[in-house]
C-alpha atoms as a PDB file:
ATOM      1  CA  UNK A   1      -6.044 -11.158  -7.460  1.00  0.00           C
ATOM      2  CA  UNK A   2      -7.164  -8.658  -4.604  1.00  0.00           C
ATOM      3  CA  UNK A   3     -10.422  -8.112  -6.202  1.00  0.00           C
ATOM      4  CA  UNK A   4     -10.769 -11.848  -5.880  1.00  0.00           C
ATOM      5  CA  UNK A   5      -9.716 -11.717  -2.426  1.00  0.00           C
ATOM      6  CA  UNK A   6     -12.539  -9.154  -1.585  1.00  0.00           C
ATOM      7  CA  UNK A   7      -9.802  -6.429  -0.918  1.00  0.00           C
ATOM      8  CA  UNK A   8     -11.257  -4.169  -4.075  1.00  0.00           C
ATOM      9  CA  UNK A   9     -14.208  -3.878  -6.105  1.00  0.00           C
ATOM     10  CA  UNK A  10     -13.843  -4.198  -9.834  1.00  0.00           C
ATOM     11  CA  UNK A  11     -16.279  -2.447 -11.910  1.00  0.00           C
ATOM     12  CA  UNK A  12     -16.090  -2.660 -15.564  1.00  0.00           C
ATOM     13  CA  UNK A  13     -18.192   0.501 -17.858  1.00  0.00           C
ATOM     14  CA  UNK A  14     -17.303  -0.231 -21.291  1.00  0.00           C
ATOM     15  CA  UNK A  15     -13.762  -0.506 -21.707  1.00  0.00           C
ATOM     16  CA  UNK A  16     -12.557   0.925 -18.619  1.00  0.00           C
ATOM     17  CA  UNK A  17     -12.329  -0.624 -15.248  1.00  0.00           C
ATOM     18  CA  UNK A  18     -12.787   1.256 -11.792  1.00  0.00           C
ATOM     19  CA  UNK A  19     -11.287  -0.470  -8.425  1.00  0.00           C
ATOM     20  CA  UNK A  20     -12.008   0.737  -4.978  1.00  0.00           C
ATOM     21  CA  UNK A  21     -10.673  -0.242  -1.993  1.00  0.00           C
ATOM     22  CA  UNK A  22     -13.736  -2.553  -0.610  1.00  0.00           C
ATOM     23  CA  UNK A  23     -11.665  -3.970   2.580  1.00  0.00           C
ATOM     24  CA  UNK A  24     -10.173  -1.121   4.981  1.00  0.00           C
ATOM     25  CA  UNK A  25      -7.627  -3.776   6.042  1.00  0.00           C
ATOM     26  CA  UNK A  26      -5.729  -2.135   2.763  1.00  0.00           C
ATOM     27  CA  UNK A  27      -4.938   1.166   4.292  1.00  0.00           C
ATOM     28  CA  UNK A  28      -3.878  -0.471   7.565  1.00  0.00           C
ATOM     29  CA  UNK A  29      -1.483  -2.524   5.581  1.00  0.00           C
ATOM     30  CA  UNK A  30      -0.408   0.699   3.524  1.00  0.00           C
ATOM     31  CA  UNK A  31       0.407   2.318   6.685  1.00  0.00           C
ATOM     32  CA  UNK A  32       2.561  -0.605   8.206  1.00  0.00           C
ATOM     33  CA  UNK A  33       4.311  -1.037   5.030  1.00  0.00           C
ATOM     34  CA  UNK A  34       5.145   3.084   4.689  1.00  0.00           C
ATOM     35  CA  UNK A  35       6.321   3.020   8.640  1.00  0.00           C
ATOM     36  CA  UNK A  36       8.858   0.352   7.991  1.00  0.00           C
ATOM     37  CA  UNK A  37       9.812   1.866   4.897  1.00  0.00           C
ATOM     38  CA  UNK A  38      10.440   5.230   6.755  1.00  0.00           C
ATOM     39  CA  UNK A  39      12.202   4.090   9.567  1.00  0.00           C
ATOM     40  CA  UNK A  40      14.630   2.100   7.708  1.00  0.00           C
ATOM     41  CA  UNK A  41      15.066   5.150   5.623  1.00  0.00           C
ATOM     42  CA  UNK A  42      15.654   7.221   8.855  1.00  0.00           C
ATOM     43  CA  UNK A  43      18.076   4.461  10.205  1.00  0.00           C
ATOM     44  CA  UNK A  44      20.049   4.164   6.786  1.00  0.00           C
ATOM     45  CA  UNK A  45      20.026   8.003   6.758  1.00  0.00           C
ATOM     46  CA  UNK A  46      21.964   8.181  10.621  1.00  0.00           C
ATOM     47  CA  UNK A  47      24.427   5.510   9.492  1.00  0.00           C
ATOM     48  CA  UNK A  48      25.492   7.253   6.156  1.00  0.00           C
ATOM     49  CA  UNK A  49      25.297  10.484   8.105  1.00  0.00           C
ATOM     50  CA  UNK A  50      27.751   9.201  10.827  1.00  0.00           C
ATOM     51  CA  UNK A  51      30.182   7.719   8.162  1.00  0.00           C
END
């Protein structure tokens, strides 16, 4: 599905496939996704810690 959306490259050598990351949008959305992550993580952390 994201190699048909043009977000990685699919090469196939045999019986083994190789992806790369053709669309740098992926690492932007990596990032966003890891930032909320952590500061949820950071927010849940204070509340438990002030319990």
């Amino acid at each position: 599905m994201m190699s048909e959306a043009g977000l990685l490259e699919r090469k196939k050598e045999g019986v083994r496939v190789f992806y790369r990351v053709e669309d740098r949008l992926v690492f932007d959305l990596c990032e966003l996704v890891c930032g909320k992550l952590n500061r949820d993580h950071k927010v849940l952390s204070e509340i438990e810690y002030s319990i």
